[in-house]
PDB file of N, CA and C in Angstrom:
ATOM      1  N   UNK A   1      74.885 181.894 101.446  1.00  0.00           N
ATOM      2  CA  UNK A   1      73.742 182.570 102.029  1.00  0.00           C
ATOM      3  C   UNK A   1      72.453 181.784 101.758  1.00  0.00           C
ATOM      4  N   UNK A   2      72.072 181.079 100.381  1.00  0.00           N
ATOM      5  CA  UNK A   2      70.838 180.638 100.192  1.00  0.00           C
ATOM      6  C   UNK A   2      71.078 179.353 100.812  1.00  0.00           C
ATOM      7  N   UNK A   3      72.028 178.806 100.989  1.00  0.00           N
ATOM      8  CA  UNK A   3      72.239 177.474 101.610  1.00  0.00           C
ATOM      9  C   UNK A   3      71.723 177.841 103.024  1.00  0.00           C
ATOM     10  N   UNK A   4      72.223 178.573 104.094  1.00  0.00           N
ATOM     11  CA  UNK A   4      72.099 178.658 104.691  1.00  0.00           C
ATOM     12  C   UNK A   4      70.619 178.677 105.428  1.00  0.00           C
ATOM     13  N   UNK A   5      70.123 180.138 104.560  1.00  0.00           N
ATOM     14  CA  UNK A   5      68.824 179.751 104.596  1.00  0.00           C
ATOM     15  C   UNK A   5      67.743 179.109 104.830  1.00  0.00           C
ATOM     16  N   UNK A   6      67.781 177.942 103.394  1.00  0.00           N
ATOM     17  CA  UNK A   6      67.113 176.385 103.376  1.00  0.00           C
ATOM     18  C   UNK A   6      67.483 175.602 104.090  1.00  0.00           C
ATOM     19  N   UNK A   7      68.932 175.882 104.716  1.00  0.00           N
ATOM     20  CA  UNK A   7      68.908 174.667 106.436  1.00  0.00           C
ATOM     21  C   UNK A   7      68.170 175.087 107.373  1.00  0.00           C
ATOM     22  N   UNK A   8      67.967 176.455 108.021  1.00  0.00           N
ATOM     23  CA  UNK A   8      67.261 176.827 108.588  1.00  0.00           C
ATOM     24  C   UNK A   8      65.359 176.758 108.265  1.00  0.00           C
ATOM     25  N   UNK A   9      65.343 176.509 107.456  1.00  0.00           N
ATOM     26  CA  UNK A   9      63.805 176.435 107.261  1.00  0.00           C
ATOM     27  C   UNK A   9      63.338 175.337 107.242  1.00  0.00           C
ATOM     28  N   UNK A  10      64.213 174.510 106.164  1.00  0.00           N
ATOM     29  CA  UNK A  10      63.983 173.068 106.181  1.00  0.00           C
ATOM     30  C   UNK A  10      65.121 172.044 106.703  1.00  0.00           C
ATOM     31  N   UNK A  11      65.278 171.961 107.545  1.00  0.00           N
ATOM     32  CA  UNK A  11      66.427 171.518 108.302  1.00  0.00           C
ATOM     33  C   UNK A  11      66.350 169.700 108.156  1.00  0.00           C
ATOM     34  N   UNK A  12      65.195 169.066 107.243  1.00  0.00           N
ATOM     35  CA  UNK A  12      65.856 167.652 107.097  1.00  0.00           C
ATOM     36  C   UNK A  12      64.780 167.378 105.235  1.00  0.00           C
ATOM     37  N   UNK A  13      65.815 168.184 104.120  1.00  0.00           N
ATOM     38  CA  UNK A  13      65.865 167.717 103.255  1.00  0.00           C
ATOM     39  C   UNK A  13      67.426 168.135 102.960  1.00  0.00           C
ATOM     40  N   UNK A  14      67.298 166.913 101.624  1.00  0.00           N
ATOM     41  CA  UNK A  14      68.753 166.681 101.157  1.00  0.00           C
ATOM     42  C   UNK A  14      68.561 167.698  99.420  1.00  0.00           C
ATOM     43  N   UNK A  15      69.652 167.694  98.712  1.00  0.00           N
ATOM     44  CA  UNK A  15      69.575 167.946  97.393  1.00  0.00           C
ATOM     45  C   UNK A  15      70.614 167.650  96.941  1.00  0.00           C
ATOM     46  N   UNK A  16      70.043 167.226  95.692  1.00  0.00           N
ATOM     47  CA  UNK A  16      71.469 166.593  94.734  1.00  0.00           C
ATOM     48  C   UNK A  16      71.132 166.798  93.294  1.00  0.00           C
ATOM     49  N   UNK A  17      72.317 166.865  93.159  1.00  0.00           N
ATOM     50  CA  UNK A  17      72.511 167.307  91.324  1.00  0.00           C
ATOM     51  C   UNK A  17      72.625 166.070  90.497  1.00  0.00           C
ATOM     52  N   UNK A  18      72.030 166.295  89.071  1.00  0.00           N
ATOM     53  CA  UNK A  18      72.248 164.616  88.414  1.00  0.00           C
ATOM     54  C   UNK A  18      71.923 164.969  87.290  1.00  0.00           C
ATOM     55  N   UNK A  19      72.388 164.360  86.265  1.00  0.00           N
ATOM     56  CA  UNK A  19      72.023 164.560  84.772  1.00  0.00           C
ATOM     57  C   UNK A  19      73.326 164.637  83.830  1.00  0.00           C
ATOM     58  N   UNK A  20      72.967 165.267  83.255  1.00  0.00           N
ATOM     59  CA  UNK A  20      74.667 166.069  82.121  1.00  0.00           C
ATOM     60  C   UNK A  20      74.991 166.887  82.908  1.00  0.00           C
ATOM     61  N   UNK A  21      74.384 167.780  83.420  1.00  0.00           N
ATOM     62  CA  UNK A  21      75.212 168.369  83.840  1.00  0.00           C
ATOM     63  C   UNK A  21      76.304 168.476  84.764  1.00  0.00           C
ATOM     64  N   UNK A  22      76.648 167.090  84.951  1.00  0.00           N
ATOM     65  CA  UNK A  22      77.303 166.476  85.934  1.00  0.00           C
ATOM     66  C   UNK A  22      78.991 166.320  84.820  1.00  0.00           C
ATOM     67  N   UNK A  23      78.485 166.084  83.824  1.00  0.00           N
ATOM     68  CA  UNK A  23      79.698 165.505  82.984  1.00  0.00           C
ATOM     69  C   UNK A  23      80.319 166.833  81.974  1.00  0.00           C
ATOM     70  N   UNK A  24      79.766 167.936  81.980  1.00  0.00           N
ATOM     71  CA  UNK A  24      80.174 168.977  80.769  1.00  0.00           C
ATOM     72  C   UNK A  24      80.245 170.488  81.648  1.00  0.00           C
ATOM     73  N   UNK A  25      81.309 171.180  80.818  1.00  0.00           N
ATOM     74  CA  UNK A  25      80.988 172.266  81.684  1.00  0.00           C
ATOM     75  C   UNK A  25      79.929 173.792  80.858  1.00  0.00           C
ATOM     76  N   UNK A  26      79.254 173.087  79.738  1.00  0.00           N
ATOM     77  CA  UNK A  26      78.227 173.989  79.307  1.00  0.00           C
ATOM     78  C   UNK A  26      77.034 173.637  79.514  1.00  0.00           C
ATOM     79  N   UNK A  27      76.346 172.871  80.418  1.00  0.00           N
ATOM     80  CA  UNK A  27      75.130 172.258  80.437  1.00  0.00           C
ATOM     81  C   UNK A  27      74.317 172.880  79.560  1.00  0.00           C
ATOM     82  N   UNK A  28      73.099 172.454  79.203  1.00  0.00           N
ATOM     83  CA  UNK A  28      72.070 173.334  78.381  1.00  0.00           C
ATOM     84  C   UNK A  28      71.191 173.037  79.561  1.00  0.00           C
ATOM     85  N   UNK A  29      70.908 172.625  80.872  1.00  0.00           N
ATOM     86  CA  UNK A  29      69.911 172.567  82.012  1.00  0.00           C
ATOM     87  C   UNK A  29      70.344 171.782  83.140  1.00  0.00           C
ATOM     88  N   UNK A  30      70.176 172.243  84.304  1.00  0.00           N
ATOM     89  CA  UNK A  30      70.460 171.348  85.505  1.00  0.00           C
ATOM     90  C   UNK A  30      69.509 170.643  85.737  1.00  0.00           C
ATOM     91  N   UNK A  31      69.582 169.839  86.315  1.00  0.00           N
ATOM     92  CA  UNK A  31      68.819 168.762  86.947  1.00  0.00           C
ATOM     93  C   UNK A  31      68.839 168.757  88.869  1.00  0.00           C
ATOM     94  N   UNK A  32      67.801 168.900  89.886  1.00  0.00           N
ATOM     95  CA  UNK A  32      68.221 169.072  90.784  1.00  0.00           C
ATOM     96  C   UNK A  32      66.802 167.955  91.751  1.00  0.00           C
ATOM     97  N   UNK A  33      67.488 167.659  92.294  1.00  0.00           N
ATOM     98  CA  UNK A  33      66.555 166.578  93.026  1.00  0.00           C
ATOM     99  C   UNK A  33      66.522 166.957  94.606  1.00  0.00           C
ATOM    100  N   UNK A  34      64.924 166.884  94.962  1.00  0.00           N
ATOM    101  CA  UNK A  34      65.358 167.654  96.297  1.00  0.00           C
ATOM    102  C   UNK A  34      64.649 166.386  96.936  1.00  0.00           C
ATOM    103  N   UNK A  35      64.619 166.020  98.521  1.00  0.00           N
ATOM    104  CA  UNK A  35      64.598 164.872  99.141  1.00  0.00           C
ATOM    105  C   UNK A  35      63.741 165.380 100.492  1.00  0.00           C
ATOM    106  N   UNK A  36      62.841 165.186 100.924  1.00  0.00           N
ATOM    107  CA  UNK A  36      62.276 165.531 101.927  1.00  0.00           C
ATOM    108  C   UNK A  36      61.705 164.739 102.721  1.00  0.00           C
ATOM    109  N   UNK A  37      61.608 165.214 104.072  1.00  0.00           N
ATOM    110  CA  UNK A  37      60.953 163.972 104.939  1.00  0.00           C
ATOM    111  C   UNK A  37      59.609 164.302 105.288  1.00  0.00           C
ATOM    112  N   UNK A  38      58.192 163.411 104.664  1.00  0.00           N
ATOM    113  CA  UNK A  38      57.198 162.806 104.672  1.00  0.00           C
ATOM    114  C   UNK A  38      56.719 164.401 105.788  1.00  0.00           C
ATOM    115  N   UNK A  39      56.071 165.403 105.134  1.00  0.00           N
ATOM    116  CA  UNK A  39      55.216 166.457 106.721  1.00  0.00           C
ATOM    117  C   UNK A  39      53.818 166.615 106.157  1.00  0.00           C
ATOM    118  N   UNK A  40      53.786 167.383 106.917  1.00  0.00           N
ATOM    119  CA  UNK A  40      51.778 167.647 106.218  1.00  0.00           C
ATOM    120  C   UNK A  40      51.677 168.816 105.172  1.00  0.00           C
ATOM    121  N   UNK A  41      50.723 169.071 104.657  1.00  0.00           N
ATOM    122  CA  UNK A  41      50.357 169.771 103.916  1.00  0.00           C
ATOM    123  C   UNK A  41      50.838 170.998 103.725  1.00  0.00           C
ATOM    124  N   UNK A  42      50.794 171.348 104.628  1.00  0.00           N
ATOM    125  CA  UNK A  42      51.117 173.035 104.860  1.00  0.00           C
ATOM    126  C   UNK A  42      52.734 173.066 104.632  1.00  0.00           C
ATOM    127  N   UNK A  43      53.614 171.915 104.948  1.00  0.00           N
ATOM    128  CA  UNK A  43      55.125 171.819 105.141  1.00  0.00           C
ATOM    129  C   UNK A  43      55.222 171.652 103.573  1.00  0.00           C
ATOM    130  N   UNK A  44      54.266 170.765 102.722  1.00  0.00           N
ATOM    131  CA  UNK A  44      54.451 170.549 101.231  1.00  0.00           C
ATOM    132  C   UNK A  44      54.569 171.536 100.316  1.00  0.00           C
ATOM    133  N   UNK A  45      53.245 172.741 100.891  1.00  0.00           N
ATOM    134  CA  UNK A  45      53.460 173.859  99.975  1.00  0.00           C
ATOM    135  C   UNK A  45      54.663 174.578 100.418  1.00  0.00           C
ATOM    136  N   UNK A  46      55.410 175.098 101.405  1.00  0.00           N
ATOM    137  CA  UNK A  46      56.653 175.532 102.021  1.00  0.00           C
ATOM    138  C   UNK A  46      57.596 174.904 100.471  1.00  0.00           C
ATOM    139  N   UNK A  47      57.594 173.653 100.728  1.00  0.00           N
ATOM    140  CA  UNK A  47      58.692 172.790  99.631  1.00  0.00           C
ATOM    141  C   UNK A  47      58.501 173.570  98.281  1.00  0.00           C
ATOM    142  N   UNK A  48      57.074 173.375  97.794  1.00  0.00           N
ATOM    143  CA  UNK A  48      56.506 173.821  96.700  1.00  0.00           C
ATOM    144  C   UNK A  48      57.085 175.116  96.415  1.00  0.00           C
ATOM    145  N   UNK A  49      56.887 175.882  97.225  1.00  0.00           N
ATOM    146  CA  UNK A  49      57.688 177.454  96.982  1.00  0.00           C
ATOM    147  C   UNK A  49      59.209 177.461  97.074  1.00  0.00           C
ATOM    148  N   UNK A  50      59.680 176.401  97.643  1.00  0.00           N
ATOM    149  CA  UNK A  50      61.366 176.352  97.759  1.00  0.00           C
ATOM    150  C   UNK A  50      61.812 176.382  96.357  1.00  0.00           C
ATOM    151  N   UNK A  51      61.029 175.043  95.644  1.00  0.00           N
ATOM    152  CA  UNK A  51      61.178 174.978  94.515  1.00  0.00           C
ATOM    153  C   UNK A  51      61.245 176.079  93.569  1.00  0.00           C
ATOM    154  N   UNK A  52      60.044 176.353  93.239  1.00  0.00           N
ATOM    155  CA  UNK A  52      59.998 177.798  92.307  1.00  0.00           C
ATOM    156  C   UNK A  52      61.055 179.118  92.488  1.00  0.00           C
ATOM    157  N   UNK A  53      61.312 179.510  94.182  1.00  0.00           N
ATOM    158  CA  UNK A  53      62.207 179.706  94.375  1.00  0.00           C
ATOM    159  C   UNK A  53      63.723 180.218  93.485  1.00  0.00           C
ATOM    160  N   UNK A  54      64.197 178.569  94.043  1.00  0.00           N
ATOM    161  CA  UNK A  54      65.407 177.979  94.206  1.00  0.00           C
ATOM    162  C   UNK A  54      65.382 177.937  91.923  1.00  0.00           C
ATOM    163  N   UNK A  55      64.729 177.953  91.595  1.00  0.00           N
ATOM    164  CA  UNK A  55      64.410 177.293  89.928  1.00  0.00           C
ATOM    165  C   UNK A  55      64.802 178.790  89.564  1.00  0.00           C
ATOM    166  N   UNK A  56      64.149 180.046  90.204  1.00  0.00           N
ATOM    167  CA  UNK A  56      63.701 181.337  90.030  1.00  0.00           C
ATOM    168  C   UNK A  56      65.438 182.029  89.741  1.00  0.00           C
ATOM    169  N   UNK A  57      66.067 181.666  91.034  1.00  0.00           N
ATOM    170  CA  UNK A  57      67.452 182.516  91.151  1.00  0.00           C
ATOM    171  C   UNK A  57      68.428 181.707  90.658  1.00  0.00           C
ATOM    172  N   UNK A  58      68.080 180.188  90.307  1.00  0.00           N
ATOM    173  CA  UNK A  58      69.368 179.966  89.696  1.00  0.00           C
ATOM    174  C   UNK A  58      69.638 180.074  88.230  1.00  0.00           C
ATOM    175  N   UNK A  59      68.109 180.377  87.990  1.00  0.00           N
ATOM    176  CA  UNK A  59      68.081 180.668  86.312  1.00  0.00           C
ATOM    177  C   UNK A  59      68.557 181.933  86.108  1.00  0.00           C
ATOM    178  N   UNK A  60      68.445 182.757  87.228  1.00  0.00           N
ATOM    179  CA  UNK A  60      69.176 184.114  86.535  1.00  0.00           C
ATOM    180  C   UNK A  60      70.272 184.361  87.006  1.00  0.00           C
ATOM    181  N   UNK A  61      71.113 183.380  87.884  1.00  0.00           N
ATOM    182  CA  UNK A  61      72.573 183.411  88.362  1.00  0.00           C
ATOM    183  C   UNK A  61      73.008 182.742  87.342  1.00  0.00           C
ATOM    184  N   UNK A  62      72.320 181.875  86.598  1.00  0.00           N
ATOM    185  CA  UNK A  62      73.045 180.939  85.489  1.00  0.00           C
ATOM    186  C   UNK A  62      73.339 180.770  84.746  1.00  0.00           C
ATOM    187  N   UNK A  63      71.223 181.599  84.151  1.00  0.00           N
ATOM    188  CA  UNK A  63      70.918 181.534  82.909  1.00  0.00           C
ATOM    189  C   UNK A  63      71.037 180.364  81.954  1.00  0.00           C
ATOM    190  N   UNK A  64      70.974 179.435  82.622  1.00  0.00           N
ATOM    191  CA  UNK A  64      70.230 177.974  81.795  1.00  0.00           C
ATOM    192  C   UNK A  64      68.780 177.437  82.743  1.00  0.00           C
ATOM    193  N   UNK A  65      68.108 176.860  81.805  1.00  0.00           N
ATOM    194  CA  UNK A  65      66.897 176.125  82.621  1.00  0.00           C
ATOM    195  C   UNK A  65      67.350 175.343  83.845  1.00  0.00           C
ATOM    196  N   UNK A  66      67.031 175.262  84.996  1.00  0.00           N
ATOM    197  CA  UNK A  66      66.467 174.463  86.239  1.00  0.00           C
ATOM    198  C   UNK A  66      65.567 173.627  86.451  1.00  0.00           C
ATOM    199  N   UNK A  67      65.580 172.119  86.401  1.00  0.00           N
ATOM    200  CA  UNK A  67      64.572 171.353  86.473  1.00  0.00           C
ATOM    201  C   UNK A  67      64.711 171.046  87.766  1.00  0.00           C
ATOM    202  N   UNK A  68      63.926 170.721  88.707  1.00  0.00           N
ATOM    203  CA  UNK A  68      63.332 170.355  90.132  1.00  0.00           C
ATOM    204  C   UNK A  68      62.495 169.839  90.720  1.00  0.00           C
ATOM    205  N   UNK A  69      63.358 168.181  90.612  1.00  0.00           N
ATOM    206  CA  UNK A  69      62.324 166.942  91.035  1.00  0.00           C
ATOM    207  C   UNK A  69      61.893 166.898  92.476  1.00  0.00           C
ATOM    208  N   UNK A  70      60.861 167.119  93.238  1.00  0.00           N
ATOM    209  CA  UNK A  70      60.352 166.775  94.714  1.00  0.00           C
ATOM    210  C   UNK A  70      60.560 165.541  94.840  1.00  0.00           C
ATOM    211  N   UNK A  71      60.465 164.925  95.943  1.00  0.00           N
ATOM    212  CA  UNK A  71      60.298 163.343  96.231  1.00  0.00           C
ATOM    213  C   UNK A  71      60.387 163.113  97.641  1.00  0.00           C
ATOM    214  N   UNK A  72      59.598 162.716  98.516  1.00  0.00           N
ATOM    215  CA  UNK A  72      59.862 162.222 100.069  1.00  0.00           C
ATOM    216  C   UNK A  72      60.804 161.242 100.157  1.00  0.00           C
ATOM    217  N   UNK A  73      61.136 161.458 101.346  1.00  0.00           N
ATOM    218  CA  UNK A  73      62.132 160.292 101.435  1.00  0.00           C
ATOM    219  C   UNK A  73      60.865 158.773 101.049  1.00  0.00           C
ATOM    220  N   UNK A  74      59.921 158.783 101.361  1.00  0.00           N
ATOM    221  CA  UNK A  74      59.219 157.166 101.219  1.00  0.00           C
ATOM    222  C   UNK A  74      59.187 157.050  99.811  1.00  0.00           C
ATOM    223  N   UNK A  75      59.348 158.426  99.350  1.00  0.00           N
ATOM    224  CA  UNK A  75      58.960 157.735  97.402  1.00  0.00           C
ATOM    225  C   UNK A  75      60.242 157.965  96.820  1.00  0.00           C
ATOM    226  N   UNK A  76      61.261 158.253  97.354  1.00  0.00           N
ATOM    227  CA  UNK A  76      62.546 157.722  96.773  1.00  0.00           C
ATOM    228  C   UNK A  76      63.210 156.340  97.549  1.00  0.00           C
ATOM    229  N   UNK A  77      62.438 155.885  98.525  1.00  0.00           N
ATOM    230  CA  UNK A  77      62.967 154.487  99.339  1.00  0.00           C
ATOM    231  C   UNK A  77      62.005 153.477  97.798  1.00  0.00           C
ATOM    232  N   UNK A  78      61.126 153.815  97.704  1.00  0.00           N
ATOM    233  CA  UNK A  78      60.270 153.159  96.769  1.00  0.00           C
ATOM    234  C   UNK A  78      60.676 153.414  95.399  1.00  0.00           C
ATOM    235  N   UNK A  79      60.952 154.269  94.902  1.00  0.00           N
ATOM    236  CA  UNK A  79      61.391 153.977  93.441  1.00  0.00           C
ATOM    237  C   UNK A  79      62.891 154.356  93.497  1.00  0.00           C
ATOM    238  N   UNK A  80      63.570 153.667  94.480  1.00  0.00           N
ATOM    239  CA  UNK A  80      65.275 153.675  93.940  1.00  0.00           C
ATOM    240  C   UNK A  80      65.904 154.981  93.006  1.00  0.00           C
ATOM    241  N   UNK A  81      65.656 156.085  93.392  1.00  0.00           N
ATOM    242  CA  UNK A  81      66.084 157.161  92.663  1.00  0.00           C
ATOM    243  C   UNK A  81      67.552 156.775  92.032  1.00  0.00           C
ATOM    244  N   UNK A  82      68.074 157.586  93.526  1.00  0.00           N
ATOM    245  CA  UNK A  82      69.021 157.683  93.292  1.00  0.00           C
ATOM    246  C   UNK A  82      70.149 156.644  93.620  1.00  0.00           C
ATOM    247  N   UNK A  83      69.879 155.118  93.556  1.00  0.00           N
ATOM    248  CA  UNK A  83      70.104 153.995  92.761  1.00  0.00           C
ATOM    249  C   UNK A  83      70.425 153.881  91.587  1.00  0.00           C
ATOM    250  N   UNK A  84      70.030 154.680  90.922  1.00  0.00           N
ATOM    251  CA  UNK A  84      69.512 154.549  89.614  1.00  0.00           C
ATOM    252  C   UNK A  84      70.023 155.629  88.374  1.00  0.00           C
ATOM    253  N   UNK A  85      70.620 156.516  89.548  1.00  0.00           N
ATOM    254  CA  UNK A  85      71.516 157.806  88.879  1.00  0.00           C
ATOM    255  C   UNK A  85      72.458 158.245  89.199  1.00  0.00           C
ATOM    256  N   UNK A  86      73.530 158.917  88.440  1.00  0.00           N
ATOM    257  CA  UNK A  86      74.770 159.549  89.249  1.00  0.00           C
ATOM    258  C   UNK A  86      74.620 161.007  89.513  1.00  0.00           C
ATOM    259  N   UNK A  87      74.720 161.081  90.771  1.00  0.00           N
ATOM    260  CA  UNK A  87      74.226 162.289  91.101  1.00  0.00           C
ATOM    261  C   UNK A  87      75.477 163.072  91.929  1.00  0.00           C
ATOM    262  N   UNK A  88      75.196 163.805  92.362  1.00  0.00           N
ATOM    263  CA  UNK A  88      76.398 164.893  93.215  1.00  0.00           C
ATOM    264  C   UNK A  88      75.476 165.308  94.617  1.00  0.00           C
ATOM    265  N   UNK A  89      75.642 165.216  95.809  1.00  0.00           N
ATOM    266  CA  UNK A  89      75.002 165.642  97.163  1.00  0.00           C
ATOM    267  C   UNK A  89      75.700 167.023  97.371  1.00  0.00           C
ATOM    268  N   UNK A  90      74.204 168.080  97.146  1.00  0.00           N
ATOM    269  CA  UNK A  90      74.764 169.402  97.053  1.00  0.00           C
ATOM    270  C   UNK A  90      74.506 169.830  98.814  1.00  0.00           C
ATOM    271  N   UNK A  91      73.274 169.329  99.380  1.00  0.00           N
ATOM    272  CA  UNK A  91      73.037 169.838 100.469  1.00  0.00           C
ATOM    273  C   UNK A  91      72.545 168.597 101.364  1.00  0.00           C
TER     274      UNK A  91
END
């Protein structure tokens, strides 16, 4: 259902998982990287609230911390993110 959702609203970002919690099955925090394509202002705060969001319900479906990196696609072409990490493509 929340997947669904965030395709419909934001229909060209990606998200991916990365950190420990990739390797254990007790994490003490996720790590979640969300990927967006370059909009204006008004589309940024949209993201901005996805975030808090998305941080909001998985902490209490989870109950561990949620960390939630933003990044456009131009500033992950520029600093090699996820180059650079092993990650999981959730959406």
């Amino acid at each position: 259902m929340m997947e669904k959702n965030i395709t419909m609203e934001f229909d060209e970002i990606s998200i991916y998982q990365f950190g420990s919690s990739l390797n254990t099955q007790t994490p003490n925090d996720i790590d979640l990287l969300i990927v967006y394509r370059n909009r204006s202002y008004k589309e940024i705060i949209k993201l901005i609230r996805l975030r808090r969001t998305l941080r909001i319900q998985l902490q209490k479906i989870l109950g561990i911390p949620i960390d939630i990196v933003l990044l456009s696609n131009k500033e992950e072409r520029q600093l090699l993110y996820l180059d650079q990490i092993n990650y999981k493509k959730l959406l």
